[in-house]
PDB file of N, CA and C in Angstrom:
ATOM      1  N   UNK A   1      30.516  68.649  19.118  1.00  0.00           N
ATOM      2  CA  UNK A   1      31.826  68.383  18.547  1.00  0.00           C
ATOM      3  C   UNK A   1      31.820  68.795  17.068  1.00  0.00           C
ATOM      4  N   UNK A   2      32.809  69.640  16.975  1.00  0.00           N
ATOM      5  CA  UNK A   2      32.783  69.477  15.685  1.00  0.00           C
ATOM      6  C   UNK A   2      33.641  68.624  13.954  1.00  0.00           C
ATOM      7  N   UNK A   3      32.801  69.134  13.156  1.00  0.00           N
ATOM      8  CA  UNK A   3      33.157  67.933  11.863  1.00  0.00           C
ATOM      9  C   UNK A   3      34.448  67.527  11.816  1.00  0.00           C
ATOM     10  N   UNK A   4      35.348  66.692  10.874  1.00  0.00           N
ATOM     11  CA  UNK A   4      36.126  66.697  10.787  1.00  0.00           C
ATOM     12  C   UNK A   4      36.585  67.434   9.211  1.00  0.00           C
ATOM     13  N   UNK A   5      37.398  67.620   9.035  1.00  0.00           N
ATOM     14  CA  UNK A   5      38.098  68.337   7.283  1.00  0.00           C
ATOM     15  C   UNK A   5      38.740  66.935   7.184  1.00  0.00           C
ATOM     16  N   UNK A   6      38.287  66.822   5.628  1.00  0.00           N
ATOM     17  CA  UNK A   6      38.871  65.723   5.555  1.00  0.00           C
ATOM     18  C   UNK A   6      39.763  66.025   4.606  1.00  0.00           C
ATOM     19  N   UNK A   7      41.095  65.633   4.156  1.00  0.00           N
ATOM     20  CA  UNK A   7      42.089  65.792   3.107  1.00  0.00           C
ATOM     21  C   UNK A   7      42.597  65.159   2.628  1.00  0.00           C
ATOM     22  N   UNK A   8      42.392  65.041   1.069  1.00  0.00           N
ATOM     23  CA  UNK A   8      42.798  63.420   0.126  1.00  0.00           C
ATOM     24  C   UNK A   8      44.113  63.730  -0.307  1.00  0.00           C
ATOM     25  N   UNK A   9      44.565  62.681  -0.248  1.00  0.00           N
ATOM     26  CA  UNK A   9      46.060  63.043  -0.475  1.00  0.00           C
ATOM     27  C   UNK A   9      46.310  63.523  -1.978  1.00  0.00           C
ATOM     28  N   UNK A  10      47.271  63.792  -2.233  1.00  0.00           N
ATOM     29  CA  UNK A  10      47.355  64.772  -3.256  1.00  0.00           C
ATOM     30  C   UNK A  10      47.805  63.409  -4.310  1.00  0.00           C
ATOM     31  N   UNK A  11      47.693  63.537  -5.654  1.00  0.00           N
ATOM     32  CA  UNK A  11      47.850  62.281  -6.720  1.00  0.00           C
ATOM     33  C   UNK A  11      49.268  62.813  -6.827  1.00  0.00           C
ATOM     34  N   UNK A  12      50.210  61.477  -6.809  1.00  0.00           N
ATOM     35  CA  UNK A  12      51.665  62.290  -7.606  1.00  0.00           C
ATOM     36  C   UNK A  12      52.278  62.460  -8.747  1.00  0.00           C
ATOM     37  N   UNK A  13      53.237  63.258  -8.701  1.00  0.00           N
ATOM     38  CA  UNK A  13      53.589  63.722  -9.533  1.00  0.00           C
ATOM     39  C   UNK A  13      53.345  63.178 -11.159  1.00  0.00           C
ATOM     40  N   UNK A  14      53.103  63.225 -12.176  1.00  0.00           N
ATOM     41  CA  UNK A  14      52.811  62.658 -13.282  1.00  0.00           C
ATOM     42  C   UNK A  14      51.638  61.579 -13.125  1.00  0.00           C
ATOM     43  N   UNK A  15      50.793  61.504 -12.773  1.00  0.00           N
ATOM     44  CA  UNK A  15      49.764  60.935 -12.913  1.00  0.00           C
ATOM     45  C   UNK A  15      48.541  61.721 -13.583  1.00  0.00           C
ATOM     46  N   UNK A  16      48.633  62.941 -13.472  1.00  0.00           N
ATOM     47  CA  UNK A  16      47.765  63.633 -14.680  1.00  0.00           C
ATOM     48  C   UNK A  16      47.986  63.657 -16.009  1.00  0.00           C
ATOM     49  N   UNK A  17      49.068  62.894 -16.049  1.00  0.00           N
ATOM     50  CA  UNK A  17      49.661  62.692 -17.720  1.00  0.00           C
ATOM     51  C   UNK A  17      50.731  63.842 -18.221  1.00  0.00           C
ATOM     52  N   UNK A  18      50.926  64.698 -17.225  1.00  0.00           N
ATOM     53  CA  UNK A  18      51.736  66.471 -17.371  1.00  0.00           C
ATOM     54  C   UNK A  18      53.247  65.500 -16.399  1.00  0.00           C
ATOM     55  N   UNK A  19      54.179  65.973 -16.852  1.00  0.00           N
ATOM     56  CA  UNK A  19      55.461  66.011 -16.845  1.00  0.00           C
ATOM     57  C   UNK A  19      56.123  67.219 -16.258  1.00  0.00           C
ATOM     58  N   UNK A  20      57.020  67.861 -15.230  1.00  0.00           N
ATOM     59  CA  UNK A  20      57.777  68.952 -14.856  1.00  0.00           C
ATOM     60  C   UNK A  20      59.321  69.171 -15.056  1.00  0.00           C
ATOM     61  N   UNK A  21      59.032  69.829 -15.715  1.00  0.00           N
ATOM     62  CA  UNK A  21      60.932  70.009 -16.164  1.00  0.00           C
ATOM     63  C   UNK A  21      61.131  71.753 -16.299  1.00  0.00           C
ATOM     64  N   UNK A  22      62.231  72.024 -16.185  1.00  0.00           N
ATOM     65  CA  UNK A  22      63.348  73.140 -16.775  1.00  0.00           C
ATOM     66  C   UNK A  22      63.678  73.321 -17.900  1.00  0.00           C
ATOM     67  N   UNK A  23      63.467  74.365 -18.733  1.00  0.00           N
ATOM     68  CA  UNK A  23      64.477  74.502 -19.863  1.00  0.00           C
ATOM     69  C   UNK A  23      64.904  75.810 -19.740  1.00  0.00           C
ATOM     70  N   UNK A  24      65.379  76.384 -20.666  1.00  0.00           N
ATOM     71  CA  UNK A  24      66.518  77.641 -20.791  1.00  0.00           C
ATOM     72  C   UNK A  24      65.636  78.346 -21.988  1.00  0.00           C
ATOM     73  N   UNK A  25      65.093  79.464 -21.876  1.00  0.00           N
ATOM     74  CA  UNK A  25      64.592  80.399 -22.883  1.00  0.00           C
ATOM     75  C   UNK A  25      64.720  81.861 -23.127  1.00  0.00           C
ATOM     76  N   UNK A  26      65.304  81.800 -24.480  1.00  0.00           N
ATOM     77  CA  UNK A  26      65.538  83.344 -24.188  1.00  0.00           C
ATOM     78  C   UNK A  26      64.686  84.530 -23.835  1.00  0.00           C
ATOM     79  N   UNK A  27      65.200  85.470 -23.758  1.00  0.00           N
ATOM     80  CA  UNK A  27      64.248  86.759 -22.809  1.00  0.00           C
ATOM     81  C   UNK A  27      63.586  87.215 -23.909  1.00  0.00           C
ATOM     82  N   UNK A  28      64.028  87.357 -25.296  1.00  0.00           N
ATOM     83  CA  UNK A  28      62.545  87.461 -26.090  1.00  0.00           C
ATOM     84  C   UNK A  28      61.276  86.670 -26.114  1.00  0.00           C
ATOM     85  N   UNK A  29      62.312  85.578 -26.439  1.00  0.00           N
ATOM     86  CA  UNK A  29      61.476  84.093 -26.202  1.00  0.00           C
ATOM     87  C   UNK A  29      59.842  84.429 -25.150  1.00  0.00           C
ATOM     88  N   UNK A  30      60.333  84.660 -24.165  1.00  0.00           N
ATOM     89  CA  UNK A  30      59.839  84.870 -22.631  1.00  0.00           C
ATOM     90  C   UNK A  30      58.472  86.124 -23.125  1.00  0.00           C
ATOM     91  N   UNK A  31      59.215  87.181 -23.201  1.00  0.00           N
ATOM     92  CA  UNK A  31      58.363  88.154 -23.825  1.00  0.00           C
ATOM     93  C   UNK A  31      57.146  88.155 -24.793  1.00  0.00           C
ATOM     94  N   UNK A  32      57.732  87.643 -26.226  1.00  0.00           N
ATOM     95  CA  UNK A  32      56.836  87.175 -26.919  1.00  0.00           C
ATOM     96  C   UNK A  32      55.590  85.883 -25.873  1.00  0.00           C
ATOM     97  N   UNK A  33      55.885  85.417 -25.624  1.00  0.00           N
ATOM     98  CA  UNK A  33      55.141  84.315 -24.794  1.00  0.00           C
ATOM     99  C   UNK A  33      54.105  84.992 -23.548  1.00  0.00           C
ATOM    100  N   UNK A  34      54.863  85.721 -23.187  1.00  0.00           N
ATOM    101  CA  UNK A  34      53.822  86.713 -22.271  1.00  0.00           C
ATOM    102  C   UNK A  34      53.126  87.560 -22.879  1.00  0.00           C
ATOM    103  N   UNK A  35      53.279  88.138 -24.447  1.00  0.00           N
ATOM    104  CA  UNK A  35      52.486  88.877 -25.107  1.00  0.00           C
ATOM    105  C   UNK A  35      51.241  88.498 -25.193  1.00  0.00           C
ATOM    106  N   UNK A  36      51.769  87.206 -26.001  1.00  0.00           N
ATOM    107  CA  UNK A  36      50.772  86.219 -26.421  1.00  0.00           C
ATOM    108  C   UNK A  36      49.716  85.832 -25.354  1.00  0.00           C
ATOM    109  N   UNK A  37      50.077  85.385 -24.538  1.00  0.00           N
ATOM    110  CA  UNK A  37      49.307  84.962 -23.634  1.00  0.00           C
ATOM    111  C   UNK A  37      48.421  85.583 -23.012  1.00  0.00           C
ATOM    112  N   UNK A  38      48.988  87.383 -22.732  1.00  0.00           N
ATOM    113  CA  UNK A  38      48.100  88.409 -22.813  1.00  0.00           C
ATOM    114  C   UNK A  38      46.731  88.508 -23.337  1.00  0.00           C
ATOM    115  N   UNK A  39      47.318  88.206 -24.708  1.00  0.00           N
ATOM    116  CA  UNK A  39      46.458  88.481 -26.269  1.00  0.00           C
ATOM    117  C   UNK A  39      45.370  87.760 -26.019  1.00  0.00           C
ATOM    118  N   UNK A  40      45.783  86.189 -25.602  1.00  0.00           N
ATOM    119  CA  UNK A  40      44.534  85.334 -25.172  1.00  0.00           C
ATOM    120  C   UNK A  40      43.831  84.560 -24.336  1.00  0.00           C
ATOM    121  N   UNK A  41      44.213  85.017 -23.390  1.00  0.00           N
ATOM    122  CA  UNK A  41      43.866  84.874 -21.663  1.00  0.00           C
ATOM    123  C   UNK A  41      44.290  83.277 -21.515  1.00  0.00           C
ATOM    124  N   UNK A  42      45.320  83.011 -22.193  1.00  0.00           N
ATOM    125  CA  UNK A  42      45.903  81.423 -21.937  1.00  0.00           C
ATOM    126  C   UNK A  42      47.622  81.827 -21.031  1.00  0.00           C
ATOM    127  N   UNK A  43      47.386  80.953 -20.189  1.00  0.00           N
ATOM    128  CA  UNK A  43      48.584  80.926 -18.841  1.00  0.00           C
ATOM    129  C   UNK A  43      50.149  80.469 -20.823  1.00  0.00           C
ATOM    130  N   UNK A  44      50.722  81.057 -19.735  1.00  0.00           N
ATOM    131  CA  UNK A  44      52.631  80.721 -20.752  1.00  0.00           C
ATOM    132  C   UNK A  44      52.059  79.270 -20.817  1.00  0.00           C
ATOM    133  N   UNK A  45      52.532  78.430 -19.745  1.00  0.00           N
ATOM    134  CA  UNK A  45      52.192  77.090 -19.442  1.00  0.00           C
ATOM    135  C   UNK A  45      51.415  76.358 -20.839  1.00  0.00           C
ATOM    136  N   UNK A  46      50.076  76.801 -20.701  1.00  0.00           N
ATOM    137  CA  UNK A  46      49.239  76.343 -21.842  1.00  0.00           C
ATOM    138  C   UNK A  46      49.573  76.387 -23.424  1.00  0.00           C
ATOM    139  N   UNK A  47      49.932  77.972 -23.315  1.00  0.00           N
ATOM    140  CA  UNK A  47      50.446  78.567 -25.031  1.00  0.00           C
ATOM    141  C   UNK A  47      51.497  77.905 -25.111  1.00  0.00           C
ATOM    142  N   UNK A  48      52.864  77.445 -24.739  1.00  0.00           N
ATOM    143  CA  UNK A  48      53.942  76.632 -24.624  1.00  0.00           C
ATOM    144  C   UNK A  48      53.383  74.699 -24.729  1.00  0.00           C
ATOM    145  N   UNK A  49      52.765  74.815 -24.547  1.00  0.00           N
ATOM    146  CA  UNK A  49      51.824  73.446 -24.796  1.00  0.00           C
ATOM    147  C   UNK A  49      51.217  73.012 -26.395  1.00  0.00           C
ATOM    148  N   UNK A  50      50.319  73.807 -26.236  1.00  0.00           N
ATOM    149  CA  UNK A  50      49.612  74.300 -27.565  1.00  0.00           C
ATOM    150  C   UNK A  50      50.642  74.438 -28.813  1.00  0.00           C
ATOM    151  N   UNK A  51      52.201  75.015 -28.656  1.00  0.00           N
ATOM    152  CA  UNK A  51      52.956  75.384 -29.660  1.00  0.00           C
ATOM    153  C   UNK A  51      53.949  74.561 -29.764  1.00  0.00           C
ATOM    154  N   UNK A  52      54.134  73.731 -28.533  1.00  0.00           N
ATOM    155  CA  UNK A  52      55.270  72.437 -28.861  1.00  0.00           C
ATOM    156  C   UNK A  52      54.355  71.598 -29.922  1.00  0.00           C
ATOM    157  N   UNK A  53      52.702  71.010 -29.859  1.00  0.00           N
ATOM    158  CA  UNK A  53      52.483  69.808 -30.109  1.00  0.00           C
ATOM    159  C   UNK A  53      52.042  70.166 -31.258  1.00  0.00           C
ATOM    160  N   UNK A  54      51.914  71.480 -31.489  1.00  0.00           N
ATOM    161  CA  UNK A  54      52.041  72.039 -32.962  1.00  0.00           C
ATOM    162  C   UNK A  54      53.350  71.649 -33.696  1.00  0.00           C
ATOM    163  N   UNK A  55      54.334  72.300 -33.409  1.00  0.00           N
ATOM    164  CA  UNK A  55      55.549  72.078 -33.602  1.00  0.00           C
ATOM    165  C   UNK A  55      56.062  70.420 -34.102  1.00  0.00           C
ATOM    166  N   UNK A  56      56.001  69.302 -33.212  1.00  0.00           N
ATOM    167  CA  UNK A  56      55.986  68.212 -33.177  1.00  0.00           C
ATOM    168  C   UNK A  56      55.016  67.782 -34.253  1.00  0.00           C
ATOM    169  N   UNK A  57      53.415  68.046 -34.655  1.00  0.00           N
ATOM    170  CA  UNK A  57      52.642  67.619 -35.520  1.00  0.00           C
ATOM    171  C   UNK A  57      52.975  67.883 -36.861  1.00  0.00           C
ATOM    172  N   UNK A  58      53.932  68.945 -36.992  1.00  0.00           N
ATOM    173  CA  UNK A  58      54.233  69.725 -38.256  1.00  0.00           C
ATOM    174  C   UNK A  58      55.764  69.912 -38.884  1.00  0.00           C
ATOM    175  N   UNK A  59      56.836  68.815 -38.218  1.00  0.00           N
ATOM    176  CA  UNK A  59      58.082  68.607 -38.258  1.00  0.00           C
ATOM    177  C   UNK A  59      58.331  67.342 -38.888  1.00  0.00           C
ATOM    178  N   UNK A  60      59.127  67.802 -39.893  1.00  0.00           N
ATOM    179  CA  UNK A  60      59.940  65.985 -40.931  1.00  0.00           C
ATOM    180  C   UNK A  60      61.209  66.418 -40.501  1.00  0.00           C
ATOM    181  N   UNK A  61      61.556  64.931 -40.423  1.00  0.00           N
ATOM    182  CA  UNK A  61      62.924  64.167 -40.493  1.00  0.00           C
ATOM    183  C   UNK A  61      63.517  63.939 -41.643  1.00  0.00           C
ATOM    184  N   UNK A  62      64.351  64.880 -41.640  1.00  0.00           N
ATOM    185  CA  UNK A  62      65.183  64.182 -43.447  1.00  0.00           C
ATOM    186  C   UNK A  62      66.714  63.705 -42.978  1.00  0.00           C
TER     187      UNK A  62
END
């Protein structure tokens, strides 16, 4: 007889601490971002990561 496959259920959604959403970006936007990402073997995903919490670390409120 043979083994069985066993399959763990998958963790849901937001439990890795990552969030899924939509936004609207322009087609340069897009471009530049795929350049980049080119440039440094990092997925859009990641470089878009990397440049929000930049963004956020380096922004005042007046």
């Amino acid at each position: 007889m043979k083994e069985k496959l066993i399959i763990n259920k998958k963790s849901l959604k937001g439990e890795d601490g990552y969030k899924t959403f939509s936004i609207r970006i322009k087609d340069e936007t897009v471009n530049n971002l795929d350049k980049l990402a080119k440039e440094t073997n990092r997925s859009r995903n990641e470089l878009i990561n990397l440049l929000l919490d930049y963004a956020i670390k380096n922004s005042e409120v007046e």
